[in-house]
C-alpha atoms as a PDB file:
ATOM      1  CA  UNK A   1      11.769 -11.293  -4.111  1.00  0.00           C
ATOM      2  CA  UNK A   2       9.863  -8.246  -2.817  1.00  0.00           C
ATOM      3  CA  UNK A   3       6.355  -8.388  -0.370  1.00  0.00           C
ATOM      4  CA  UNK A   4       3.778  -6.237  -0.600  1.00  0.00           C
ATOM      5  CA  UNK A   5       1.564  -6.005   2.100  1.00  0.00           C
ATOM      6  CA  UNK A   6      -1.945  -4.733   0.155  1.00  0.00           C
ATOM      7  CA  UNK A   7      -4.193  -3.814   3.144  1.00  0.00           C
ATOM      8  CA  UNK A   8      -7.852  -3.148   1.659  1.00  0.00           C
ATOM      9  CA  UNK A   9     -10.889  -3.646   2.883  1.00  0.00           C
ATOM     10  CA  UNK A  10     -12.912  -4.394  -0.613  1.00  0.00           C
ATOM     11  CA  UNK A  11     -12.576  -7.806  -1.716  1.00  0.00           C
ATOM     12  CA  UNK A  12     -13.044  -6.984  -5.175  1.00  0.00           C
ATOM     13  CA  UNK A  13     -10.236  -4.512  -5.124  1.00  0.00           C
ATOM     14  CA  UNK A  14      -7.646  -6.709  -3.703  1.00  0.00           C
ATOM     15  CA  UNK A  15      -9.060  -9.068  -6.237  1.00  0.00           C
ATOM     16  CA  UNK A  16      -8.620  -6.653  -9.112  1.00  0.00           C
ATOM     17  CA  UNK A  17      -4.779  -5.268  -7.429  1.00  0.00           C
ATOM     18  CA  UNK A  18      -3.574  -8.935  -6.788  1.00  0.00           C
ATOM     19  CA  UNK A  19      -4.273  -9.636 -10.602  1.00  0.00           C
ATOM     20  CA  UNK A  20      -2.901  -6.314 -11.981  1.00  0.00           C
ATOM     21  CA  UNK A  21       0.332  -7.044 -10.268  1.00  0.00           C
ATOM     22  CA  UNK A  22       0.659 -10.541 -10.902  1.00  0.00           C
ATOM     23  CA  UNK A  23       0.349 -10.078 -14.957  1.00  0.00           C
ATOM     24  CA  UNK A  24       2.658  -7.013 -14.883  1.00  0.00           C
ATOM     25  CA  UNK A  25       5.228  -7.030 -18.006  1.00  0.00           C
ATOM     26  CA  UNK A  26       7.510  -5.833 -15.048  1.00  0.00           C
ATOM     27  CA  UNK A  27       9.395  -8.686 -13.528  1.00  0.00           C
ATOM     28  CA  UNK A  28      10.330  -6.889  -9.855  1.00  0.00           C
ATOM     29  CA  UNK A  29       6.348  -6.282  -9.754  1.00  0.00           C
ATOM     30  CA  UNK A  30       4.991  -9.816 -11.033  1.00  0.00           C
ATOM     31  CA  UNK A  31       7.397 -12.092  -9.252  1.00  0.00           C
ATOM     32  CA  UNK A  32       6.213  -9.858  -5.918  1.00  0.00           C
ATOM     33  CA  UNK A  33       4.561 -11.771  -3.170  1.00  0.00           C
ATOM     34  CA  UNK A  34       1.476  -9.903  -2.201  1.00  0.00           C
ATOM     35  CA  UNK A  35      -0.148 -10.662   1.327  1.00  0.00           C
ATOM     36  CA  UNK A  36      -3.392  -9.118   2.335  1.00  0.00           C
ATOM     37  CA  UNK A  37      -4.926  -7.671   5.245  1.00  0.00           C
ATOM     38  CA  UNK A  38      -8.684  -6.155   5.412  1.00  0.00           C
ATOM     39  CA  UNK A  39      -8.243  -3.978   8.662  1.00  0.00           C
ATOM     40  CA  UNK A  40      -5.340  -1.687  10.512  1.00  0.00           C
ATOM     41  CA  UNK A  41      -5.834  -4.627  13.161  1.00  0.00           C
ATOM     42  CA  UNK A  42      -5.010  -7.352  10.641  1.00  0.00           C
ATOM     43  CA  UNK A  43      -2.093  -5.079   8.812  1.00  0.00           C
ATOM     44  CA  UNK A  44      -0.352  -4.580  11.854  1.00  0.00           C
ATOM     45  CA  UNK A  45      -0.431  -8.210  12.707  1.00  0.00           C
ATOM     46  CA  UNK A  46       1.335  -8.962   9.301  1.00  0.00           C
ATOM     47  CA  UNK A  47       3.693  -6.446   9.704  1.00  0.00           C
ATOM     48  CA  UNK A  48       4.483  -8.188  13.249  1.00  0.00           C
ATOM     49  CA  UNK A  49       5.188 -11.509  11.577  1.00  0.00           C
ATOM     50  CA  UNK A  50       6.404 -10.689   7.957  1.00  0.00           C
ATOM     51  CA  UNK A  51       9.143  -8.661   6.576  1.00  0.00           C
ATOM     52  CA  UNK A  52       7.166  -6.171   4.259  1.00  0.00           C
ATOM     53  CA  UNK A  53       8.835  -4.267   1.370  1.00  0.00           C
ATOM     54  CA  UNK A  54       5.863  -2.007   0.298  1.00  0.00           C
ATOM     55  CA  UNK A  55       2.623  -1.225   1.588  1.00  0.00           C
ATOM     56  CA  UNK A  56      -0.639  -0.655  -0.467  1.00  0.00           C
ATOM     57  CA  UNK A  57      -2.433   1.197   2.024  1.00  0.00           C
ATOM     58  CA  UNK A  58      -6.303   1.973   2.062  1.00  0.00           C
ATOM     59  CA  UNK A  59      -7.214   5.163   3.980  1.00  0.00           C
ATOM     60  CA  UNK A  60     -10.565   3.802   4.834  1.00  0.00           C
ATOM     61  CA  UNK A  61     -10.752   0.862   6.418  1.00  0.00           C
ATOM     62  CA  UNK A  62     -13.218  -0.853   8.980  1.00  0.00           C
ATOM     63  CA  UNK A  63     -11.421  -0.009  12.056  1.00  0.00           C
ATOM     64  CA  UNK A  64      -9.725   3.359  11.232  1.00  0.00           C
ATOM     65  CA  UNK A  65      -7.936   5.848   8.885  1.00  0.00           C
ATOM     66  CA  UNK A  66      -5.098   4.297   6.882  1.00  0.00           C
ATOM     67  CA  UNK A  67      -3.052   7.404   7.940  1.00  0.00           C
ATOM     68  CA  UNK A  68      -2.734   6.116  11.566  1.00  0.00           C
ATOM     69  CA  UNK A  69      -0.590   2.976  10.645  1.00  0.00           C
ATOM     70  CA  UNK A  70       1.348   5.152   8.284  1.00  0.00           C
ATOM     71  CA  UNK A  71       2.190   7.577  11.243  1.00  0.00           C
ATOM     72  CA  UNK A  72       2.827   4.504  13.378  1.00  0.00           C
ATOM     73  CA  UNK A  73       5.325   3.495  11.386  1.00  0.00           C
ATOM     74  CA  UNK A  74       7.226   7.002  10.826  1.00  0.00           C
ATOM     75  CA  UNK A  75       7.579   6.867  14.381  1.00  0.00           C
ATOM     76  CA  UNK A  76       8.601   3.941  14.680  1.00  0.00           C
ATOM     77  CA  UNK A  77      12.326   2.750  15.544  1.00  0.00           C
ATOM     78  CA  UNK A  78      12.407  -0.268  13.089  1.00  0.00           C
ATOM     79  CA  UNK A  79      12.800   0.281   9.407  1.00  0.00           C
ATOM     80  CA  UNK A  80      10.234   1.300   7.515  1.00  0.00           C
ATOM     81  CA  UNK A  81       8.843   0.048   4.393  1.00  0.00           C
ATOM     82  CA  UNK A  82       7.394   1.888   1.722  1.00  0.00           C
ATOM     83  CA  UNK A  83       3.918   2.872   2.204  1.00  0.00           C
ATOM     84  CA  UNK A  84       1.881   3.906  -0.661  1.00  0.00           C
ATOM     85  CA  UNK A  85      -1.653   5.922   0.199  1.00  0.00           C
ATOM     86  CA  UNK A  86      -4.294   4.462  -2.136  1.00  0.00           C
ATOM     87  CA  UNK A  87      -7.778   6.419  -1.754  1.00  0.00           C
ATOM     88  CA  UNK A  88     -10.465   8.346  -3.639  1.00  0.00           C
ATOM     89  CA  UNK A  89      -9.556  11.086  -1.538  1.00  0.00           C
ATOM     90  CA  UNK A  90      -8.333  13.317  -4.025  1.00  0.00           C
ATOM     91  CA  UNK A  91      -8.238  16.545  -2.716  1.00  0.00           C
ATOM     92  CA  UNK A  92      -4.482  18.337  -2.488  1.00  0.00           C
ATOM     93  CA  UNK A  93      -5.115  18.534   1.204  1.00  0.00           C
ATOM     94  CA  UNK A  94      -5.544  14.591   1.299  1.00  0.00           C
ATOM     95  CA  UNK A  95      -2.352  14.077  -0.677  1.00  0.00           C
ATOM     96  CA  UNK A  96      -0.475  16.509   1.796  1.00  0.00           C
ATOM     97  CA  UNK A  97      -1.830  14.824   4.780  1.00  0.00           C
ATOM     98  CA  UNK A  98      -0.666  11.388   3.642  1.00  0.00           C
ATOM     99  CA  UNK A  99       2.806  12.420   2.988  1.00  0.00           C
ATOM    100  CA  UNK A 100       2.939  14.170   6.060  1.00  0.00           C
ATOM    101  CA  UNK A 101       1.584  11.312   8.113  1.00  0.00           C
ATOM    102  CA  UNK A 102       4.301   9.108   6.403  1.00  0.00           C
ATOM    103  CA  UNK A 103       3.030   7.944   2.819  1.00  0.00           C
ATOM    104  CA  UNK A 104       6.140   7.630   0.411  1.00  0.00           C
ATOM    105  CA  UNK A 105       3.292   7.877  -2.700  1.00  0.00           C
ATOM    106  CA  UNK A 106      -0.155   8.416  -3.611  1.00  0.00           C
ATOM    107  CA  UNK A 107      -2.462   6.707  -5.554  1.00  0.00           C
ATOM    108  CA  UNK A 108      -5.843   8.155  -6.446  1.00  0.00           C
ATOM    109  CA  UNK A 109      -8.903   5.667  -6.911  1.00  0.00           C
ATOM    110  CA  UNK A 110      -9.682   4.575  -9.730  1.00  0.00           C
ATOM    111  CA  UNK A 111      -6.667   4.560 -11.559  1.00  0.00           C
ATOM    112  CA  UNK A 112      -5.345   2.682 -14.142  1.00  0.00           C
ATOM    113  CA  UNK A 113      -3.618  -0.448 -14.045  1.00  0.00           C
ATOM    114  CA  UNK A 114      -0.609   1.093 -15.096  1.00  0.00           C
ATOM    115  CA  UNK A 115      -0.121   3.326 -13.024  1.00  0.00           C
ATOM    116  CA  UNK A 116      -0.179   0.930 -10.284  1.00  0.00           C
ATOM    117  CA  UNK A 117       2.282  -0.879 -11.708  1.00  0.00           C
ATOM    118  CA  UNK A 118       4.216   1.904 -12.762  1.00  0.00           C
ATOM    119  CA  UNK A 119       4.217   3.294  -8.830  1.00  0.00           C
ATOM    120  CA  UNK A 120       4.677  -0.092  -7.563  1.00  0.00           C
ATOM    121  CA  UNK A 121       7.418  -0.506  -9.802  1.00  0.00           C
ATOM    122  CA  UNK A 122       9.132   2.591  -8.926  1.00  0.00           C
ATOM    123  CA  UNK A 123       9.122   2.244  -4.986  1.00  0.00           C
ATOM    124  CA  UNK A 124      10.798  -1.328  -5.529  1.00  0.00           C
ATOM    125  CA  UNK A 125      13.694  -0.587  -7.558  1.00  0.00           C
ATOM    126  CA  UNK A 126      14.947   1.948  -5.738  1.00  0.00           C
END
């Protein structure tokens, strides 16, 4: 069984992504654990004690830009999972910035549920 580590600061939204997931017709995606965390504080604290398949990764969060724990963990020597950028950042500049800081995917706010679950499914089959 996959994690994914879903690091948002809205609780409705992790609300609405934990749900999504959890009903997907996908079995890799639905039998998924997710894990939260609301902050780059609280994300890198998981990361520390869990082993994380996939990352749902807010670019604005409370204490910083999503970006930095994605660059964080491009440098760093351990493996790395996959990290997908969610934001309403939509601009092609945004989208180059997160793959270039790191980000494996995007994923524009809103979407639709199935494209989450149709990224999500993607990153953890492969």
């Amino acid at each position: 069984m996959s994690t994914i580590l879903l690091v948002e600061d809205e609780e409705l939204n992790r609300t609405l992504v934990k749900a999504v997931l959890s009903r997907s017709a996908d079995p890799v995606v639905r039998d998924a654990e997710v894990v939260d965390a609301t902050s780059l504080a609280a994300a890198r604290a998981r990361l520390t004690a869990d082993h994380i398949d996939l990352i749902l990764l807010d670019m604005n969060l409370p204490d910083g830009n999503g970006l930095t724990l994605a660059r964080e963990l491009s440098e760093s020597d351990t493996p790395k999972p996959t990290v997908i950028a969610v934001t309403a950042s939509v601009l092609p500049q945004d989208r180059a910035a997160a793959i270039e800081a790191g980000c494996d995917d995007f994923l524009d706010k809103p979407y639709a549920a199935a494209d989450l679950v149709a990224t999500v499914a993607r990153h953890l089959t492969n």
